[in-house]
C-alpha atoms as a PDB file:
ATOM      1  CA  UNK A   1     102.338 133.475 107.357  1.00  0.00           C
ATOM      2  CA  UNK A   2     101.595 133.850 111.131  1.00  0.00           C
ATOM      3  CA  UNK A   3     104.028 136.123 112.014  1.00  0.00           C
ATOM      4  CA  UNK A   4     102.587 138.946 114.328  1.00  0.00           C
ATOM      5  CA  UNK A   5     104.760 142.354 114.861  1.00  0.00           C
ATOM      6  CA  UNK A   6     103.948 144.156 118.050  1.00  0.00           C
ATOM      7  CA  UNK A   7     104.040 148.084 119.026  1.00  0.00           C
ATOM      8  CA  UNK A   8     104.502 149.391 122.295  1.00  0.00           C
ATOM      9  CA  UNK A   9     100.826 151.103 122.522  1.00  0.00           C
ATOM     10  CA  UNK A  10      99.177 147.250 123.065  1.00  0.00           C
ATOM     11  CA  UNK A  11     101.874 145.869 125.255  1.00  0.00           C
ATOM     12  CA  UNK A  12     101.353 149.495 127.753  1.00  0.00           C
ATOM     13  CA  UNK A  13      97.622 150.051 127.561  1.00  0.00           C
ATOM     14  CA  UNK A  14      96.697 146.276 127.941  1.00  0.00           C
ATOM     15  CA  UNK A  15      99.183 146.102 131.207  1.00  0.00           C
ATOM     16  CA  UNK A  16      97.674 149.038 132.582  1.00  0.00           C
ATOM     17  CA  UNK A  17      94.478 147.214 132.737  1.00  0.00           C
ATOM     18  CA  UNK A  18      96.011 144.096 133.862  1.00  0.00           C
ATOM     19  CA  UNK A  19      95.113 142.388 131.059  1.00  0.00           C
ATOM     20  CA  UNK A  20      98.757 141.471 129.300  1.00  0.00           C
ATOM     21  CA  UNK A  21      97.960 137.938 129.397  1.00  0.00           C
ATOM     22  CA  UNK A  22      95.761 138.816 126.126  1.00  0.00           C
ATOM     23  CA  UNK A  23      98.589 138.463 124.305  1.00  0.00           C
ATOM     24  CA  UNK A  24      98.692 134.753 124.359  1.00  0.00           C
ATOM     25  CA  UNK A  25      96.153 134.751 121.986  1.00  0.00           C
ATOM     26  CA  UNK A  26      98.865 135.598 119.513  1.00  0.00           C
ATOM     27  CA  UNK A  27     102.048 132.143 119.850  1.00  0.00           C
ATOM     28  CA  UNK A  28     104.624 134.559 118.621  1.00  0.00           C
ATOM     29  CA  UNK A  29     104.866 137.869 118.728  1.00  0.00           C
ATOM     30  CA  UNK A  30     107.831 139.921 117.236  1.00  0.00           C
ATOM     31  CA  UNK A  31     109.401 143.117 117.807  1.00  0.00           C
ATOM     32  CA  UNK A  32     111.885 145.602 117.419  1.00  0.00           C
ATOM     33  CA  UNK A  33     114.856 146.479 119.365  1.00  0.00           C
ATOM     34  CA  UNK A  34     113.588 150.030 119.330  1.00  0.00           C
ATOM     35  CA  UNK A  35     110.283 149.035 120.986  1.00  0.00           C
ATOM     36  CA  UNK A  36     111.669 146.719 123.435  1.00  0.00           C
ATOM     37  CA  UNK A  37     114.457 149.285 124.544  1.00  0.00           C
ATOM     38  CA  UNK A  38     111.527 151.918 124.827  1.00  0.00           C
ATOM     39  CA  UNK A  39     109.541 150.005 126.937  1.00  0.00           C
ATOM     40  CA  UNK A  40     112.208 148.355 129.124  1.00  0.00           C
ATOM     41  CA  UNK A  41     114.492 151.846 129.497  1.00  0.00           C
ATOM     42  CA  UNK A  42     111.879 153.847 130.271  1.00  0.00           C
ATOM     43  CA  UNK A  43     109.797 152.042 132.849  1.00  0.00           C
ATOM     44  CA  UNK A  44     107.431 152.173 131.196  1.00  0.00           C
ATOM     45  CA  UNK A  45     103.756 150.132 131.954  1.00  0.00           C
ATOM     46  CA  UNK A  46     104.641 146.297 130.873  1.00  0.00           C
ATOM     47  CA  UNK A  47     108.138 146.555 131.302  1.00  0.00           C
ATOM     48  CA  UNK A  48     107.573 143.783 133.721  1.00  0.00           C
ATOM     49  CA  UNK A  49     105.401 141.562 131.646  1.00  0.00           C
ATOM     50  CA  UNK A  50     107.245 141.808 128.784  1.00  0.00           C
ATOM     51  CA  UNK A  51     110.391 141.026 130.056  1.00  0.00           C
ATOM     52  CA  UNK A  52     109.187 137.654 131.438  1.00  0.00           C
ATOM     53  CA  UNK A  53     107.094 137.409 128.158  1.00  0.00           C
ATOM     54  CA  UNK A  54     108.237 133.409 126.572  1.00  0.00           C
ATOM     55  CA  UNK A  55     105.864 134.724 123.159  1.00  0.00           C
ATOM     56  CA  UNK A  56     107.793 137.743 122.282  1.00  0.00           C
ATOM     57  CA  UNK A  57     110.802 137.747 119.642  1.00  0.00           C
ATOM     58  CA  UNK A  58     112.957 140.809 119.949  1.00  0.00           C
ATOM     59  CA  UNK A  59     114.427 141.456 116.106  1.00  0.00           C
ATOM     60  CA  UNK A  60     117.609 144.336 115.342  1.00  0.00           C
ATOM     61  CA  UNK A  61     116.123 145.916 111.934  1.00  0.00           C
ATOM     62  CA  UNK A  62     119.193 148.107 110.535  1.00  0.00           C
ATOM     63  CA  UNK A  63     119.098 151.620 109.130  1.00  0.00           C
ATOM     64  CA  UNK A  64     119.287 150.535 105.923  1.00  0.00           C
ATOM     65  CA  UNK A  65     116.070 147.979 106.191  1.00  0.00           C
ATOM     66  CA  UNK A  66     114.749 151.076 107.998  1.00  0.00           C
ATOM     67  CA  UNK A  67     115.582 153.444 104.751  1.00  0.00           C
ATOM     68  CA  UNK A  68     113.737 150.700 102.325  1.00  0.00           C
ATOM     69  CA  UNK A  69     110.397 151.483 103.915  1.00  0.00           C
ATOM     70  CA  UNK A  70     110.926 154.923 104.433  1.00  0.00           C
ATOM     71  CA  UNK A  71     110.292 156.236 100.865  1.00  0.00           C
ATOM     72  CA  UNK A  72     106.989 153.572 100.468  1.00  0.00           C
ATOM     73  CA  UNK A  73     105.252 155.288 103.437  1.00  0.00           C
ATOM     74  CA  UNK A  74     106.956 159.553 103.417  1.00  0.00           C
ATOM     75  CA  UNK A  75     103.743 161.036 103.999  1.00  0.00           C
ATOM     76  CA  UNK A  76     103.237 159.800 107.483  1.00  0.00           C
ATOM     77  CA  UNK A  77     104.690 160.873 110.188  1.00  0.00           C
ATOM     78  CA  UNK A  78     106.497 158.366 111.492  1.00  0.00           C
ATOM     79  CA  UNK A  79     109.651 158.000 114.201  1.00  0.00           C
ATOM     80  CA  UNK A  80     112.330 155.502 113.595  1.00  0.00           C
ATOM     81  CA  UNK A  81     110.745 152.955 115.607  1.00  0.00           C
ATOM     82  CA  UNK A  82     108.038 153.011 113.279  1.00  0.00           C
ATOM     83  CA  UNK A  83     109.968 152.261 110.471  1.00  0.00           C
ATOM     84  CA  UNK A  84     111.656 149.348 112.094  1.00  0.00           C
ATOM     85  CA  UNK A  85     108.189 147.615 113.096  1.00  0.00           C
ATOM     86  CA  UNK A  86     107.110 148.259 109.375  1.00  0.00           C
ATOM     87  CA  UNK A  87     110.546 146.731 108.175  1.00  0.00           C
ATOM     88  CA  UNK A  88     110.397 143.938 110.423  1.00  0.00           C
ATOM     89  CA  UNK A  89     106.943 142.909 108.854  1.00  0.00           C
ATOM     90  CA  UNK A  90     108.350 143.325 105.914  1.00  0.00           C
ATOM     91  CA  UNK A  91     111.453 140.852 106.619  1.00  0.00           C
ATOM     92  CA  UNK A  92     109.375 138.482 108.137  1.00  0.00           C
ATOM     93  CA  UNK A  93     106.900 138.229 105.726  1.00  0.00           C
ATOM     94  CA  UNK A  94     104.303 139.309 107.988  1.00  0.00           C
ATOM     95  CA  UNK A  95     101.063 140.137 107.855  1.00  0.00           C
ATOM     96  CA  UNK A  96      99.368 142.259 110.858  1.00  0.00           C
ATOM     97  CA  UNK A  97     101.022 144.210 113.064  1.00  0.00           C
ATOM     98  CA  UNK A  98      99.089 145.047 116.928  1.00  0.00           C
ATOM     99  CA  UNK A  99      99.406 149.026 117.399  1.00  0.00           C
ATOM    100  CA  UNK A 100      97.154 151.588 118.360  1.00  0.00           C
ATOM    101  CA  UNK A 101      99.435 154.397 116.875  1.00  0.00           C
ATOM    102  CA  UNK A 102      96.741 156.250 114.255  1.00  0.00           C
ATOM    103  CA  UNK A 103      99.645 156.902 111.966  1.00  0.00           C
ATOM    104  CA  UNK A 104     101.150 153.790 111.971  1.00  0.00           C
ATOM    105  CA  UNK A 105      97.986 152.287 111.530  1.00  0.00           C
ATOM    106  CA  UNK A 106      97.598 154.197 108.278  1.00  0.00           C
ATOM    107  CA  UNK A 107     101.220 153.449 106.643  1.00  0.00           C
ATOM    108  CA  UNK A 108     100.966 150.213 107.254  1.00  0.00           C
ATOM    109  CA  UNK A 109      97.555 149.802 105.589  1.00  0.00           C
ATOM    110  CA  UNK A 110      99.607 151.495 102.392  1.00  0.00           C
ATOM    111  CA  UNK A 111     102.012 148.511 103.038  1.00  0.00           C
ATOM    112  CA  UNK A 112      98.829 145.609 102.823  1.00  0.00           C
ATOM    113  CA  UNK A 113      99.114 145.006 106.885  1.00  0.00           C
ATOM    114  CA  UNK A 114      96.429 143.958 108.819  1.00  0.00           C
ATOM    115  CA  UNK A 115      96.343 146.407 111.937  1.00  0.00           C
ATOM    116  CA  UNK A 116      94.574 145.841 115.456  1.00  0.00           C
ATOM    117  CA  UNK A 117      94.916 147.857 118.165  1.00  0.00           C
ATOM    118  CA  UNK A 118      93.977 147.244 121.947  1.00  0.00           C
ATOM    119  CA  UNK A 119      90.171 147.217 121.489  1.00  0.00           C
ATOM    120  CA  UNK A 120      90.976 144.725 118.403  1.00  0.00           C
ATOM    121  CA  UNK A 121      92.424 142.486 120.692  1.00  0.00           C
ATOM    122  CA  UNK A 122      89.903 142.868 123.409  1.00  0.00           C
ATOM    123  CA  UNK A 123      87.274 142.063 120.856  1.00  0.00           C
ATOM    124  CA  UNK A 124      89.312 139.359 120.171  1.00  0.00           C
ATOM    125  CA  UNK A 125      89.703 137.413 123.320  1.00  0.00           C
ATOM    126  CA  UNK A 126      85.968 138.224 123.440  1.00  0.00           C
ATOM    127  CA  UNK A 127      85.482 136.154 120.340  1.00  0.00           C
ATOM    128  CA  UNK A 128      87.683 133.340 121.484  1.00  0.00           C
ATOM    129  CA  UNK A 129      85.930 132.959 124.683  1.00  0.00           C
ATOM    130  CA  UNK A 130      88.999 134.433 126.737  1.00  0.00           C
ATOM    131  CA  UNK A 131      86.964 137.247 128.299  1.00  0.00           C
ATOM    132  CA  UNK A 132      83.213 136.587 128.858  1.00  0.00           C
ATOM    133  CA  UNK A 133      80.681 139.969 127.437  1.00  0.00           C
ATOM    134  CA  UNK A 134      80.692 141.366 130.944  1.00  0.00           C
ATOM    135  CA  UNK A 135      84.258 141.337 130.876  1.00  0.00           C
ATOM    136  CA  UNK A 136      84.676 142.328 127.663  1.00  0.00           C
ATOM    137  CA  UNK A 137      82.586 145.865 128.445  1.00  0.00           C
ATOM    138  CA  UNK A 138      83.885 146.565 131.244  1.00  0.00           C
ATOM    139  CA  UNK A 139      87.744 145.948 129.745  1.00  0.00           C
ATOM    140  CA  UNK A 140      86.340 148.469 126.879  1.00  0.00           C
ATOM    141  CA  UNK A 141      85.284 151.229 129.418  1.00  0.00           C
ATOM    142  CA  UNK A 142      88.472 150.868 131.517  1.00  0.00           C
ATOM    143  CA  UNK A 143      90.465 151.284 128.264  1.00  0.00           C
ATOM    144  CA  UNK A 144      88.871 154.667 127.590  1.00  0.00           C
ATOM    145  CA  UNK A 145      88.534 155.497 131.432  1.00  0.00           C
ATOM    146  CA  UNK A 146      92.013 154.320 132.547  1.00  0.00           C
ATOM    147  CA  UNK A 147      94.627 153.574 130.304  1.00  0.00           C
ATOM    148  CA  UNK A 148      96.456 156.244 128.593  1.00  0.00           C
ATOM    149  CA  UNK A 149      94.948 155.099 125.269  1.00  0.00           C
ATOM    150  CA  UNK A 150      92.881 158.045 123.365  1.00  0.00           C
ATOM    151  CA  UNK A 151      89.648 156.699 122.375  1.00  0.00           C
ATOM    152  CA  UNK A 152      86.518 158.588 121.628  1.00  0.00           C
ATOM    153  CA  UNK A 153      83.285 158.482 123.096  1.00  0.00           C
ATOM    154  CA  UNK A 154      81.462 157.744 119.615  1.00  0.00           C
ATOM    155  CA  UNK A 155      83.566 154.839 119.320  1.00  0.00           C
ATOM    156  CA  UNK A 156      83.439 153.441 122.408  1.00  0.00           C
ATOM    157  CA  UNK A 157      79.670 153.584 122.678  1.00  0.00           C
ATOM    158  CA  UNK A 158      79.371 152.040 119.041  1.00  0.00           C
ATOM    159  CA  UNK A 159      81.054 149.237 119.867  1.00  0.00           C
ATOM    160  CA  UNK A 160      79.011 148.334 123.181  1.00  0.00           C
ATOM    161  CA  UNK A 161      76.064 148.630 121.045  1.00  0.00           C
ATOM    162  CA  UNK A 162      77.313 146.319 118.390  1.00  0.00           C
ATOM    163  CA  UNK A 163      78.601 143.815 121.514  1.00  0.00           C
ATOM    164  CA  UNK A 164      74.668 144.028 123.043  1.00  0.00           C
ATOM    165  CA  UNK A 165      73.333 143.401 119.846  1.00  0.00           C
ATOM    166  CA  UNK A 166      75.468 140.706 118.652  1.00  0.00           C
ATOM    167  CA  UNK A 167      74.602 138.943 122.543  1.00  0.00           C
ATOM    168  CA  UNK A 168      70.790 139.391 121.165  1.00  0.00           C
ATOM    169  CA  UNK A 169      70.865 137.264 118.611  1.00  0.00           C
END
């Protein structure tokens, strides 16, 4: 199935690089209540984009669809808006969620999930032709220099060098 579950981490750190369109690379994304309150409440970065979003499916996951996922992944720390992304994959039948939450990342690769995270989706558009290699590096150093997004130096750096030496060949 092509069902895609978002977090708020992609939907913030892509907006605050102006780069929210990325997201049509995905047809339908879904979502929790949770996440969608969090991001339109708060004010936070992409409240704007995502509330004009046509690809994005908001879904109410209840406490007790919340509680069947709960004892599958206990030894992560997770919030309640956790659970209801993982539940909501679960429902759906889905198979990769976009998040660049470490933990989540981890329970959900307990749970058979495919996880990407803002980079992964950079890469992405990359691949697809969306964003040309210039582009593409200089979307990977604003993500580490500008967005709120944690990522380290070794990782960045590693992945520029894969990107020049994939352009090499």
């Amino acid at each position: 199935m092509n069902d895609v579950v978002i977090d708020a981490g992609p939907i913030i750190h892509l907006s605050q690089l102006k780069l929210f369109n990325l997201l049509e690379l995905f047809p339908l994304l879904h979502t929790s209540t949770e996440v969608w309150n969090e991001i339109t409440r708060f004010d936070l970065p992409g409240k704007k984009e995502v509330e004009k979003a046509e690809n994005i499916k908001v879904h109410r996951v209840s406490e007790k669809e919340k509680s069947a996922i709960r004892h599958k992944v206990k030894k992560f720390r997770l919030q309640s808006l956790d659970f209801s992304l993982l539940a909501l994959c679960l429902k759906l039948a889905g198979q990769k969620i976009l998040t660049d939450d470490l933990e989540l990342r981890k329970a959900s690769e307990i749970l058979a999930l495919e996880t990407y995270g803002s980079l992964g989706i950079i890469l992405r558009a990359y691949k697809n032709n969306r964003l040309s290699l210039s582009e593409t590096k200089e979307s990977l150093n604003n993500l580490f220099n500008i967005s709120s997004l944690y990522l380290s130096p070794k990782l960045l750096n590693r992945v520029l060098a894969e990107l020049s030496k994939e352009k090499k060949r």
